[in-house]
C-alpha atoms as a PDB file:
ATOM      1  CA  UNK A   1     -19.054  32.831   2.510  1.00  0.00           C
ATOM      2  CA  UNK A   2     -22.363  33.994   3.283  1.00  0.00           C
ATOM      3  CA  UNK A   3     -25.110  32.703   1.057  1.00  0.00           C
ATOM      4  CA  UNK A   4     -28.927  34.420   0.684  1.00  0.00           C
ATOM      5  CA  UNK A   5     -31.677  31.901  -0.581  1.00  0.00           C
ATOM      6  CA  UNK A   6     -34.835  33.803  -2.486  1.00  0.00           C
ATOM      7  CA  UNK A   7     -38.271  32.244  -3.041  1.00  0.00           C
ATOM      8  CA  UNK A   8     -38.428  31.645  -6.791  1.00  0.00           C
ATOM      9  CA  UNK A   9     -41.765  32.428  -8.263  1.00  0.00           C
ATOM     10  CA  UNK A  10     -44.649  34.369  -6.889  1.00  0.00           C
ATOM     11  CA  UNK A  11     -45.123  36.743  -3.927  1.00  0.00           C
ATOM     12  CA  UNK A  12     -46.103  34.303  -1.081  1.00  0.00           C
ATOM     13  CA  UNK A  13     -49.662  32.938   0.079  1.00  0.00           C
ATOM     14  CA  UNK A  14     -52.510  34.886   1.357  1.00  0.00           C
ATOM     15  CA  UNK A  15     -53.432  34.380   5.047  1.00  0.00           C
ATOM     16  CA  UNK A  16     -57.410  33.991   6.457  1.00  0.00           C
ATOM     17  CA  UNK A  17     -57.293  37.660   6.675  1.00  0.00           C
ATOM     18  CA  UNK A  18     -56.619  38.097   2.961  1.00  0.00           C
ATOM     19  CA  UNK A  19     -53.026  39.956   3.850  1.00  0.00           C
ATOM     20  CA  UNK A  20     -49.714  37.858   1.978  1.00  0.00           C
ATOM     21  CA  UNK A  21     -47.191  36.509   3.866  1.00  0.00           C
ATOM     22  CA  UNK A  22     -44.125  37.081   3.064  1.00  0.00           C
ATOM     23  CA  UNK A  23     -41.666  34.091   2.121  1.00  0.00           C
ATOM     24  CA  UNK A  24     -38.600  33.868   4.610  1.00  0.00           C
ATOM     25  CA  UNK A  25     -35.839  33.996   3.301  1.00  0.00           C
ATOM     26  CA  UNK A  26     -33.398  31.326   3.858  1.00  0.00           C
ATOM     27  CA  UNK A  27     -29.370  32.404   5.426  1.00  0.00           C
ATOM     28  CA  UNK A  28     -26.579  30.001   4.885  1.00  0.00           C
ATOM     29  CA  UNK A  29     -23.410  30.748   6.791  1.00  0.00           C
ATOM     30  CA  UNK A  30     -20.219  29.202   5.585  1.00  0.00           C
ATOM     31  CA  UNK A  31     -18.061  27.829   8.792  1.00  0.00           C
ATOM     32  CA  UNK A  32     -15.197  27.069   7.332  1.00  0.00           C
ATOM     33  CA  UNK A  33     -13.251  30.112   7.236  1.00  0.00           C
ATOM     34  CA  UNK A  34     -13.742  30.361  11.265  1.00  0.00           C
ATOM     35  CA  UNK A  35     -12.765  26.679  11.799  1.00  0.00           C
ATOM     36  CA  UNK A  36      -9.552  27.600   9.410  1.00  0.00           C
ATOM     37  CA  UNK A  37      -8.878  30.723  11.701  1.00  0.00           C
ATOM     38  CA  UNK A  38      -9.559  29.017  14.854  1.00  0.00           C
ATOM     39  CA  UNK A  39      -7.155  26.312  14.164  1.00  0.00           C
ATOM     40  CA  UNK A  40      -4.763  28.684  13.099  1.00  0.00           C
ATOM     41  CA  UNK A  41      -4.535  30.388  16.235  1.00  0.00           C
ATOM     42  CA  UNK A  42      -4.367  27.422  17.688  1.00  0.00           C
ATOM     43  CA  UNK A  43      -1.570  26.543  16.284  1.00  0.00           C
ATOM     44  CA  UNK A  44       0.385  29.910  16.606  1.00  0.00           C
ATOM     45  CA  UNK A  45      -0.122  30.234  20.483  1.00  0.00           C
ATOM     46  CA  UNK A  46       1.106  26.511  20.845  1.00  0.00           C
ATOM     47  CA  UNK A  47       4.007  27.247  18.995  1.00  0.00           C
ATOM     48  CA  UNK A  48       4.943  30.277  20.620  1.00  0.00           C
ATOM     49  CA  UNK A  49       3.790  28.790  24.139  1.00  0.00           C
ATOM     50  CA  UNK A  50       7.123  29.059  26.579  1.00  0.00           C
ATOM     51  CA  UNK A  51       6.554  26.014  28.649  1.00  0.00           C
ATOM     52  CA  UNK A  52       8.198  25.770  32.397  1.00  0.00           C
ATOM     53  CA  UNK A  53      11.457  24.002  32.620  1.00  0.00           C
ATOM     54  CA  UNK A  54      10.916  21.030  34.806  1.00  0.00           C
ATOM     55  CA  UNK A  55      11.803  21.419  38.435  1.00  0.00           C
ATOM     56  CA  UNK A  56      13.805  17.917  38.700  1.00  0.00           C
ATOM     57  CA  UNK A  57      17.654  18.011  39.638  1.00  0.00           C
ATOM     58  CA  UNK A  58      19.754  15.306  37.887  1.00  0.00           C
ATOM     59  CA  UNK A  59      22.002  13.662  40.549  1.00  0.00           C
ATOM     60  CA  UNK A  60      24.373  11.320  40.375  1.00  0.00           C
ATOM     61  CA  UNK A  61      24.012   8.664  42.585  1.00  0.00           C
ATOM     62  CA  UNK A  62      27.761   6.730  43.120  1.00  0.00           C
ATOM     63  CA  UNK A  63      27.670   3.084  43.955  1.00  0.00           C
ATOM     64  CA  UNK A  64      28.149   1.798  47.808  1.00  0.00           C
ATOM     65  CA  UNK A  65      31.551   0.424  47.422  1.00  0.00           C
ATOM     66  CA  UNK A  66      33.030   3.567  45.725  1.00  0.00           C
ATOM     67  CA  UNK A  67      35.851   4.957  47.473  1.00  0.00           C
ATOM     68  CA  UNK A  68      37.397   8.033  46.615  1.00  0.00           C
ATOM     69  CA  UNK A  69      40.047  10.223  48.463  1.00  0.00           C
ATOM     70  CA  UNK A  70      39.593  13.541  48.845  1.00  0.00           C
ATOM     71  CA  UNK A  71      41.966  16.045  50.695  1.00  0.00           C
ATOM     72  CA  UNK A  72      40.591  17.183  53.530  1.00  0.00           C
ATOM     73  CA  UNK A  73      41.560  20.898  51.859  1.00  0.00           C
ATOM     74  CA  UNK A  74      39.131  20.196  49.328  1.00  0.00           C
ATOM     75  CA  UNK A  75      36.185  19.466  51.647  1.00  0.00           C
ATOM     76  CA  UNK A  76      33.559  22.018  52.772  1.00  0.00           C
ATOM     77  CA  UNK A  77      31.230  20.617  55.851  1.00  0.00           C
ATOM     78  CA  UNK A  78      27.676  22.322  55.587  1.00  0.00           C
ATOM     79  CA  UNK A  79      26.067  21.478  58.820  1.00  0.00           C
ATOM     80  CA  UNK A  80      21.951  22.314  58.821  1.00  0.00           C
ATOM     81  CA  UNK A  81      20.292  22.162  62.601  1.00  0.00           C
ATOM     82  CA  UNK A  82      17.350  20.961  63.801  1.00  0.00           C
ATOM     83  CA  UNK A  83      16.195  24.823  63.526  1.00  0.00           C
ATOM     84  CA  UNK A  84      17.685  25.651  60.238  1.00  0.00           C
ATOM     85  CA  UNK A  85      20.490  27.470  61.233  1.00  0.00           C
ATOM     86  CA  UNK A  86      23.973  26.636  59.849  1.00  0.00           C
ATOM     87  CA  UNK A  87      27.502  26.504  60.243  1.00  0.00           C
ATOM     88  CA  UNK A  88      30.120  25.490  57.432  1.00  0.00           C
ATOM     89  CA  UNK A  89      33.928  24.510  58.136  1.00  0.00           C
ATOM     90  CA  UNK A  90      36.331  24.131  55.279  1.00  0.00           C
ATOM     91  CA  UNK A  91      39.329  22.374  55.479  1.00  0.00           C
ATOM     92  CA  UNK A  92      40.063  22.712  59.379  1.00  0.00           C
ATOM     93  CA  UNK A  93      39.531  26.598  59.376  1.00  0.00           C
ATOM     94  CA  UNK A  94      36.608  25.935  62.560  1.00  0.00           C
ATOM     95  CA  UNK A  95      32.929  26.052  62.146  1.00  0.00           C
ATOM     96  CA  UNK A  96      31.749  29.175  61.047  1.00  0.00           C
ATOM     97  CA  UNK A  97      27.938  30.514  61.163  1.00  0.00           C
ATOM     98  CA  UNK A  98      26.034  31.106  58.023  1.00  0.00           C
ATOM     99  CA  UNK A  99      22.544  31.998  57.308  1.00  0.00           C
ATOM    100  CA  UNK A 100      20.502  31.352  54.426  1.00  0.00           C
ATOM    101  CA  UNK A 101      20.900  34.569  52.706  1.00  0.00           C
ATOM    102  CA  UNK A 102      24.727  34.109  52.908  1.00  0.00           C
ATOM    103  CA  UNK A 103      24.754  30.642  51.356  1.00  0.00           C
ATOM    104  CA  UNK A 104      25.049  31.299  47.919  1.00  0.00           C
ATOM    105  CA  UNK A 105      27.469  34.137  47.731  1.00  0.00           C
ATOM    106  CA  UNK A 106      29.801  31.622  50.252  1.00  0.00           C
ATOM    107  CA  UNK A 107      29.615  28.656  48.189  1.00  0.00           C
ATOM    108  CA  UNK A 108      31.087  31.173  44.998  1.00  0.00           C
ATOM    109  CA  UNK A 109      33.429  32.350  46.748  1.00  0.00           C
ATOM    110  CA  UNK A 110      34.700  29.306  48.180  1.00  0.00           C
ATOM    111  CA  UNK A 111      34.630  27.725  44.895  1.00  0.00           C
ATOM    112  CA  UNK A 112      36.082  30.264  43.498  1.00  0.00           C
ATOM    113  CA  UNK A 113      39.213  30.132  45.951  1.00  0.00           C
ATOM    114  CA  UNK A 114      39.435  26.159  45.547  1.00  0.00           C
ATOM    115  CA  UNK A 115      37.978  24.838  42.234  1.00  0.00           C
ATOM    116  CA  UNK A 116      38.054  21.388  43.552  1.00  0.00           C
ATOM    117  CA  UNK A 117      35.768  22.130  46.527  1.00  0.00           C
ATOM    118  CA  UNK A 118      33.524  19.556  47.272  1.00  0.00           C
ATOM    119  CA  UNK A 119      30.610  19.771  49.410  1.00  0.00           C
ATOM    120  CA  UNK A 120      29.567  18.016  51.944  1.00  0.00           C
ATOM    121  CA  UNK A 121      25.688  18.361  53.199  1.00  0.00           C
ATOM    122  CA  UNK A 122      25.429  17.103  56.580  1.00  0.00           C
ATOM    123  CA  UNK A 123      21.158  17.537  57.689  1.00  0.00           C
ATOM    124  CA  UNK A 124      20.142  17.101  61.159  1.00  0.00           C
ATOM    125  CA  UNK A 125      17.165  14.935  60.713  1.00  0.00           C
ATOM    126  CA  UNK A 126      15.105  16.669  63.173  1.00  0.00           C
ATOM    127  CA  UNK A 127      15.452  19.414  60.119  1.00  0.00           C
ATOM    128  CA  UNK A 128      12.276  20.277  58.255  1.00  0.00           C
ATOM    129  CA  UNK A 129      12.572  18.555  54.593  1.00  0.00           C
ATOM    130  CA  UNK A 130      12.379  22.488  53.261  1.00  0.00           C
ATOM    131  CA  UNK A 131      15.738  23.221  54.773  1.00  0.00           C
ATOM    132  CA  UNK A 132      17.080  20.706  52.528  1.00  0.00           C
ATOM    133  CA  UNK A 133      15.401  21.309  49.115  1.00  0.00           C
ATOM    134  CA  UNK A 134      16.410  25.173  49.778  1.00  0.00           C
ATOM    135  CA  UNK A 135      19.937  23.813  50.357  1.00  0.00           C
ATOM    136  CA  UNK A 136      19.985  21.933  47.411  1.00  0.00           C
ATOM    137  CA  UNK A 137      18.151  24.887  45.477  1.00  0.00           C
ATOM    138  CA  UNK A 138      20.965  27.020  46.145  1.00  0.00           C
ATOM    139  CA  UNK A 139      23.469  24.531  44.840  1.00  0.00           C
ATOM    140  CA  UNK A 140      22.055  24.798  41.846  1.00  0.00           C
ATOM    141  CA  UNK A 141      21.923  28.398  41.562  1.00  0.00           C
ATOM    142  CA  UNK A 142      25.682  28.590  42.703  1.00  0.00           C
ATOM    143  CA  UNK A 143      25.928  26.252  39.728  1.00  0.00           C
ATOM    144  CA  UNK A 144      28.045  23.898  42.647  1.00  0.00           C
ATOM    145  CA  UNK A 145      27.995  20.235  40.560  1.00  0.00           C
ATOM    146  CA  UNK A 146      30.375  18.395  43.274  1.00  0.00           C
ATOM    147  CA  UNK A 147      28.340  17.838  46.634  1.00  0.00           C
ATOM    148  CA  UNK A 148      26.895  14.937  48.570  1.00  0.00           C
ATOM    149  CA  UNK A 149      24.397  15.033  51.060  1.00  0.00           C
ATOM    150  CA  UNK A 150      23.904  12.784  54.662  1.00  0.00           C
ATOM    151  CA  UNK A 151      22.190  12.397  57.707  1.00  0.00           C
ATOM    152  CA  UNK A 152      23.699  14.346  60.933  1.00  0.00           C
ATOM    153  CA  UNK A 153      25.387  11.486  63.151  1.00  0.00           C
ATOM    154  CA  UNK A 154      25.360  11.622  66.878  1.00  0.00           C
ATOM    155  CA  UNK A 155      28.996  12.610  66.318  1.00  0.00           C
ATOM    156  CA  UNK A 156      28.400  15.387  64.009  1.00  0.00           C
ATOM    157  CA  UNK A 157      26.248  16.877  66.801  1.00  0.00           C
ATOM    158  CA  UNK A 158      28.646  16.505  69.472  1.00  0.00           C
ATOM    159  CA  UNK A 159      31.076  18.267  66.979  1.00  0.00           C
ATOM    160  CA  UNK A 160      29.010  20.820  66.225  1.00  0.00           C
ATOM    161  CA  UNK A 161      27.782  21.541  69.904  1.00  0.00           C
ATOM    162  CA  UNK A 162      30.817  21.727  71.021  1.00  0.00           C
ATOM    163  CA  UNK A 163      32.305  24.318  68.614  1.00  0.00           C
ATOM    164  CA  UNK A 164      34.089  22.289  66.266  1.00  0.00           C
ATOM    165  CA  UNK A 165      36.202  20.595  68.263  1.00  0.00           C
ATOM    166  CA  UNK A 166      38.347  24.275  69.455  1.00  0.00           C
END
């Protein structure tokens, strides 16, 4: 609360010029209230804050000696170029081209046709490092949880530039 201090006593002192001066009167503000409401609303809008899921992808990361076999059914090859372009082969269906935009709604539908697709990533490494983090971005939004990701072999590019092998 506010507080108001009044001289006690008589009407002030008389200047040189025989004229009174008036007493000042003394304010007292009480802070507290503020500080209370400050830290209130401090409070509320860190409570109510949403904060920004983190941008980190768990990943499983299997052991070198792991083996595990896979029919070749089951298998999708994503191939990213040097330029970002891309081709995908399932099974032994042929390589197929694919742009970005396509990715996501391919890797549903594939999944949806064979829910034991497994992906495999295959990244020229010529590639710009994007090219791979949107690749991986869209895995996640295709909510894909079974893929694996290596560098483009010599052989994968003679595969690739040579159709796939038809």
């Amino acid at each position: 609360m506010a507080d108001v201090q009044t001289p006690e006593g008589g009407s002030g002192k008389k200047s040189a010029l025989g004229l009174r001066k008036r007493n000042r009167v003394g304010i007292r503000v009480d802070m507290t209230p503020m500080v209370d409401v400050a830290f209130l609303l401090l409070i509320f809008f860190m409570v109510t804050t949403v904060f920004r899921r983190p941008l980190a992808m768990e990943m499983n990361i299997p052991k070198s000696d792991d083996k595990v076999q896979v029919k070749e059914s089951n298998v999708m090859m994503l191939y990213v170029l040097e330029d970002g372009s891309m081709l995908y082969d399932v099974g032994k269906r042929g390589l197929q081209p694919l742009t970005w935009a396509e990715l996501r709604e391919t890797l549903v539908l594939e999944s949806d046709y064979n829910p034991e697709l497994i992906i495999l990533g295959k990244v020229a490494r010529e590639a710009k490092y994007e090219y791979m983090v949107d690749m991986l971005d869209t895995f996640d939004d295709a909510q894909m949880e079974r893929f694996s990701i290596i560098p483009m072999t010599d052989v994968d590019k003679e595969f690739v530039e040579s159709g796939g092998g038809l």
